[in-house]
Protein backbone atom coordinates (compact mmCIF):
# COMPACT_ATOMS: atom_id res chain seq x y z
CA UNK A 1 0.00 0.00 0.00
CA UNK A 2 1.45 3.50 -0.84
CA UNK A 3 2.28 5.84 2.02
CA UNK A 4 -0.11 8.93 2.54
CA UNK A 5 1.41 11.97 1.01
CA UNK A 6 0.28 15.28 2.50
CA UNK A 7 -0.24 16.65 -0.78
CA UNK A 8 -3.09 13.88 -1.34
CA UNK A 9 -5.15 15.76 1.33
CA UNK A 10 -6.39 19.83 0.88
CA UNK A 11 -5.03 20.72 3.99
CA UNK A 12 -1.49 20.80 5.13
CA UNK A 13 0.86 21.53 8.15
CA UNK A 14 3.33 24.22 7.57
CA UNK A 15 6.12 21.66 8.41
CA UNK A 16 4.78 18.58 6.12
CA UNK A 17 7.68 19.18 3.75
CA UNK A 18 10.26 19.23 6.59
CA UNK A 19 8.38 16.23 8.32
CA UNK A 20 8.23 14.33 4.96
CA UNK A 21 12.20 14.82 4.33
CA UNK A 22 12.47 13.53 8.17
CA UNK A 23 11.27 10.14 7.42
CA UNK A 24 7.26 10.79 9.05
CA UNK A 25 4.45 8.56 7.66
CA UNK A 26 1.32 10.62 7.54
CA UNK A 27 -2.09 9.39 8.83
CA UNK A 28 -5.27 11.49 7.56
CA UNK A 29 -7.19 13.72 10.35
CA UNK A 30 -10.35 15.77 8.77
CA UNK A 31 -9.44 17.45 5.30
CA UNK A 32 -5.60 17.11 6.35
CA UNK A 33 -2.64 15.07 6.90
CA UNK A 34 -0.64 14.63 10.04
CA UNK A 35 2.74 13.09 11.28
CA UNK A 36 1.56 9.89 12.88
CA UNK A 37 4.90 8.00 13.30
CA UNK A 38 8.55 8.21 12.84
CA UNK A 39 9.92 4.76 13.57
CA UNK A 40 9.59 2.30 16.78
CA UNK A 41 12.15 4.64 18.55
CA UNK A 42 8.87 7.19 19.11
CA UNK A 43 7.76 5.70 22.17
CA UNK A 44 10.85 5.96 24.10
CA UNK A 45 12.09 9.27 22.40
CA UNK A 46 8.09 10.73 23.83
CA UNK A 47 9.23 9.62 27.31
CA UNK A 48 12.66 11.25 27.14
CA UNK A 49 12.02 14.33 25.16
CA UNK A 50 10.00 14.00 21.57
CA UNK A 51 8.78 17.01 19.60
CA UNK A 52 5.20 16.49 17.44
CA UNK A 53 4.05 19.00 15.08
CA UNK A 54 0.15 18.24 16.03
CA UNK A 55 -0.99 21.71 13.54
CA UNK A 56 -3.64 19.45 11.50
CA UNK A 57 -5.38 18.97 14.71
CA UNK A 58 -8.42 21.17 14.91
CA UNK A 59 -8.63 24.24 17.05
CA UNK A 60 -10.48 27.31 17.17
CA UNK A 61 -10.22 30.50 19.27
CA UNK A 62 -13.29 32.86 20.55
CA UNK A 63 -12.80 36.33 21.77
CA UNK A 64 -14.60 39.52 22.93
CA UNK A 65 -16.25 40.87 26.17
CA UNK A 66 -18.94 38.06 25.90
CA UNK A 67 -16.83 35.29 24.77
CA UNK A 68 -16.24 33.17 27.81
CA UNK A 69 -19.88 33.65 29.09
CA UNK A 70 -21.19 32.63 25.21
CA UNK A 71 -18.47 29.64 25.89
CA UNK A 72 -19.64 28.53 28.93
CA UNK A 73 -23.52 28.87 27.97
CA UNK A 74 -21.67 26.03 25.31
CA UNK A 75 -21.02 23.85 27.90
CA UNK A 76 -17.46 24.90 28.21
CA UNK A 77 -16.34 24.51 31.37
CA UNK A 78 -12.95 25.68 33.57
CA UNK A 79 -12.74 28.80 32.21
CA UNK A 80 -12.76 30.46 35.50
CA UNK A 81 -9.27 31.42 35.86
CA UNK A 82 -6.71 33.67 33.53
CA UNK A 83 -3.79 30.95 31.77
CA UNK A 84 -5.08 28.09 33.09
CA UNK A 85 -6.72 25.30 30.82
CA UNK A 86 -9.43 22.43 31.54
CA UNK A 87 -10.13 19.15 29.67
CA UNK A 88 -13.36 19.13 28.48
CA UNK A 89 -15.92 15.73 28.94
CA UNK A 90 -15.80 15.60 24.58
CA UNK A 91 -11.93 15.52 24.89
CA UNK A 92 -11.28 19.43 23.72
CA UNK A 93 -8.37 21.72 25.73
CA UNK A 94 -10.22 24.72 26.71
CA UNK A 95 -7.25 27.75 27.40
CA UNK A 96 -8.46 30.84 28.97
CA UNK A 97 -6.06 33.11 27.64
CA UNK A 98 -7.68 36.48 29.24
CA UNK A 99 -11.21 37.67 30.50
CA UNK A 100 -11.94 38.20 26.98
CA UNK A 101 -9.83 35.27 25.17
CA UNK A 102 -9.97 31.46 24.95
CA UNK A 103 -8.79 28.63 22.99
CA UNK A 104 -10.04 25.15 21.91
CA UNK A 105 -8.13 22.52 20.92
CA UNK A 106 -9.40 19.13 19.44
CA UNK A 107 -8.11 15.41 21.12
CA UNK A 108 -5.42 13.26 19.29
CA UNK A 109 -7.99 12.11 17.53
CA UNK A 110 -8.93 14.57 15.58
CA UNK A 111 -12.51 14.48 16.08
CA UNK A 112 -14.24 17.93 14.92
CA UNK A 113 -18.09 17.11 16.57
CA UNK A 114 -17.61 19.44 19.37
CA UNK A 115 -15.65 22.34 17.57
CA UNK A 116 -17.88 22.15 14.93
CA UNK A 117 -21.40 22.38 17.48
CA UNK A 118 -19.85 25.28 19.20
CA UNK A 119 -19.12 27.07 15.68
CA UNK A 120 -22.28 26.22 14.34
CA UNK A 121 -24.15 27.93 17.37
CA UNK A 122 -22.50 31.05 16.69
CA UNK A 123 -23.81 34.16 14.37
CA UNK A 124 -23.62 37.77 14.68
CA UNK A 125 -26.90 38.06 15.98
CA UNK A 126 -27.03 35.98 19.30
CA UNK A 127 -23.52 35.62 20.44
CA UNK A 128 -23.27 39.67 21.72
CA UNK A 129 -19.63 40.24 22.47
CA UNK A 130 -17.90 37.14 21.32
CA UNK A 131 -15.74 36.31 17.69
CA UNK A 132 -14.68 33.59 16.09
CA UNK A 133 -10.50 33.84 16.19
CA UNK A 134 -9.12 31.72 12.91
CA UNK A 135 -6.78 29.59 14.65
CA UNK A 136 -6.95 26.81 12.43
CA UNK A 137 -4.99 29.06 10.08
CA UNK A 138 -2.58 31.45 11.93
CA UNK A 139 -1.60 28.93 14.95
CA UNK A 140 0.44 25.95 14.83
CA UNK A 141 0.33 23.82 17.50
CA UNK A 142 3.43 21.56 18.58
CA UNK A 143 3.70 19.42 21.82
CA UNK A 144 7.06 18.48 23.66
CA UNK A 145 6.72 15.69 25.55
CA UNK A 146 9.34 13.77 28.11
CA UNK A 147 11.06 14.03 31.31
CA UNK A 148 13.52 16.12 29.73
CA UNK A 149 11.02 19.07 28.28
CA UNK A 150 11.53 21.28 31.30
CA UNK A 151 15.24 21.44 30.99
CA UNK A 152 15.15 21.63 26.92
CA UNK A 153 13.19 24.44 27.78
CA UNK A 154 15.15 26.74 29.93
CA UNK A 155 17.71 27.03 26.69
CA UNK A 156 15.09 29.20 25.13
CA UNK A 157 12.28 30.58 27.34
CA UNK A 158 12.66 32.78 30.60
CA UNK A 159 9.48 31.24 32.41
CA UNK A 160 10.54 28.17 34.93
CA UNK A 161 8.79 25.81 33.19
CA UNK A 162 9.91 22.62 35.99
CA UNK A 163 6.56 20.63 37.43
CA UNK A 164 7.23 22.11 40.79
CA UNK A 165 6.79 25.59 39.49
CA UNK A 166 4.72 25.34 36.92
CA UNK A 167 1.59 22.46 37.71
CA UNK A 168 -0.20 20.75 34.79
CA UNK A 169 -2.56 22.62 32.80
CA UNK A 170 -0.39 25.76 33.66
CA UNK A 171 -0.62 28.01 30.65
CA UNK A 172 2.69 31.20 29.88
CA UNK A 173 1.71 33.75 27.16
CA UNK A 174 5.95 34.28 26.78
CA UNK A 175 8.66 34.40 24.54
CA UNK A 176 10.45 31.04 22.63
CA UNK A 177 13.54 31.61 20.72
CA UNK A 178 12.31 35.04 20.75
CA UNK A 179 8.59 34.42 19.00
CA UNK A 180 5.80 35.01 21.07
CA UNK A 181 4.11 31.90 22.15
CA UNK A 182 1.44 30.33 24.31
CA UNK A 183 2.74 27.49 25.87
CA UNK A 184 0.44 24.97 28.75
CA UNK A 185 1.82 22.14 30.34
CA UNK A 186 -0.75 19.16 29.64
CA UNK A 187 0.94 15.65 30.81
CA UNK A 188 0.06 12.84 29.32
CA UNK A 189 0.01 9.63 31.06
CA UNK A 190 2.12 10.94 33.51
CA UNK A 191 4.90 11.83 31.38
CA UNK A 192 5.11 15.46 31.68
CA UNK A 193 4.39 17.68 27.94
CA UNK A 194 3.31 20.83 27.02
CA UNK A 195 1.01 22.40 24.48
CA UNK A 196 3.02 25.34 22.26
CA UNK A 197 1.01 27.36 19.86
CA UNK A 198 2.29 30.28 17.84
CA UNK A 199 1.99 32.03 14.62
CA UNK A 200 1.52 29.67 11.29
CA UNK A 201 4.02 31.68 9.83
CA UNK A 202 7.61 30.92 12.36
CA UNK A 203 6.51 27.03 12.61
CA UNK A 204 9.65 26.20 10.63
CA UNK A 205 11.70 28.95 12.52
CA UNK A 206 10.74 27.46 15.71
CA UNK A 207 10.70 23.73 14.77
CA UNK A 208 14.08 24.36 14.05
CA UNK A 209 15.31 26.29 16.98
CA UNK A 210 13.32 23.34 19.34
CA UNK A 211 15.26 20.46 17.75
CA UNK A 212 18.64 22.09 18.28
CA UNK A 213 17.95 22.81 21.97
CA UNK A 214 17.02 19.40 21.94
CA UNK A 215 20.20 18.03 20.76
CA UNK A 216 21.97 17.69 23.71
CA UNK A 217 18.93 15.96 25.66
CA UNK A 218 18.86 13.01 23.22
CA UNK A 219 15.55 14.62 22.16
CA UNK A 220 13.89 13.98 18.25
CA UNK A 221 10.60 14.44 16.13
CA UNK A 222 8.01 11.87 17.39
CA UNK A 223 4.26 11.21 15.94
CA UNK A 224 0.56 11.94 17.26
CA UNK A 225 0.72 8.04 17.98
CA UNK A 226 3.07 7.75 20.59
CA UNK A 227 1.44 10.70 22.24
CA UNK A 228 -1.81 8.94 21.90
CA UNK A 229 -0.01 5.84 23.40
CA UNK A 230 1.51 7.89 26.48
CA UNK A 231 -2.56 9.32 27.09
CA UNK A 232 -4.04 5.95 26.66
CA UNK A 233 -1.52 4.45 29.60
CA UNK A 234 -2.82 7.81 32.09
């Protein structure tokens, strides 16, 4: 059976070029493609320190005055608190950005039925204060994953990123490698990993700069399975 090409599929990540060159096999998720495996070292290169470019994945963003009340009114819950993020019952990452700002992000899976409810409910007329955000297309979203993340981290962020200091579903609106970023810390079977989302256009840029801090951790590129894996052991 021929491998999946990205190109077979509308939608692409920014990196699928990059990720193709690295050896990835590609699994479809929705209209796109995604990197679902680099070899059998992924499992144990996701509990050291793994990198997975996860930007197929759904997500959408929701902001304005009104937007966490129209959210909640949803059935989104845990959005009670500034940079902190909930799991959500239907398997989306709900980030509270601000009083006026939060962000959904679609399971492993890639299953749109709850994104696609919440944007359906919305029009101009009845959500008051509250706008879609296009995060599908300006945001990629990577994870890091492994015991090693926190440490691979200090080489290019300011914020103390160690469990002790920062506790799971944590979220830091900072700098990485000098491009603003939202990172959250969202463990996965208990093996500690974190969320990073930033704009569409410095995923390469960053990809980059995170696989030559990880260098010196033993750290590579791993795919949405072994993260799946890690979550299905929690």
């Amino acid at each position: 059976m021929a491998r999946l090409a990205p190109t077979d599929l509308p939608r692409r990540s920014p990196l699928s070029r990059t990720l193709a060159e690295a050896g990835a096999r590609f699994a479809p998720v929705g209209d796109g493609a995604i990197a679902d495996s680099f070899g059998k070292e992924d499992m144990a290169a996701a509990r050291l320190l793994g990198l997975a470019d996860l930007s197929p994945l759904p997500r959408a963003g929701w902001k304005g005055r009104g937007a966490l009340t129209w959210l909640a009114e949803r059935g989104v819950t845990g959005l009670d608190t500034d940079n902190r993020a909930a799991v959500q019952a239907n398997g989306l990452l709900a980030l509270r950005l601000a009083p006026t700002e939060a962000v959904l992000l679609a399971s492993l899976d890639g299953d749109t039925a709850a994104l696609d409810e919440i944007a359906a409910a919305w029009s101009i007329e009845t959500a008051g204060l509250c706008f879609p955000v296009p995060r599908m297309d300006s945001s990629f979203r990577f994870a890091v994953t492994g015991a090693q993340g926190a440490a691979m981290f200090a080489k290019l962020c300011a914020v103390d990123l160690r469990p002790r200091a920062f506790p799971d579903l944590a979220i830091a609106q900072t700098s990485v490698a000098r491009m603003n970023a939202i990172l959250c810390r969202r463990d996965r079977g208990g093996v500690l990993a974190y969320e990073l989302l930033g704009d569409w256009a410095s995923a390469e840029y960053l990809w980059a700069c995170l696989l030559d801090a990880m260098v010196e951790f033993g750290g590579r590129p791993v795919g949405r399975a072994a993260l799946a894996a890690l979550e299905a052991e929690g």
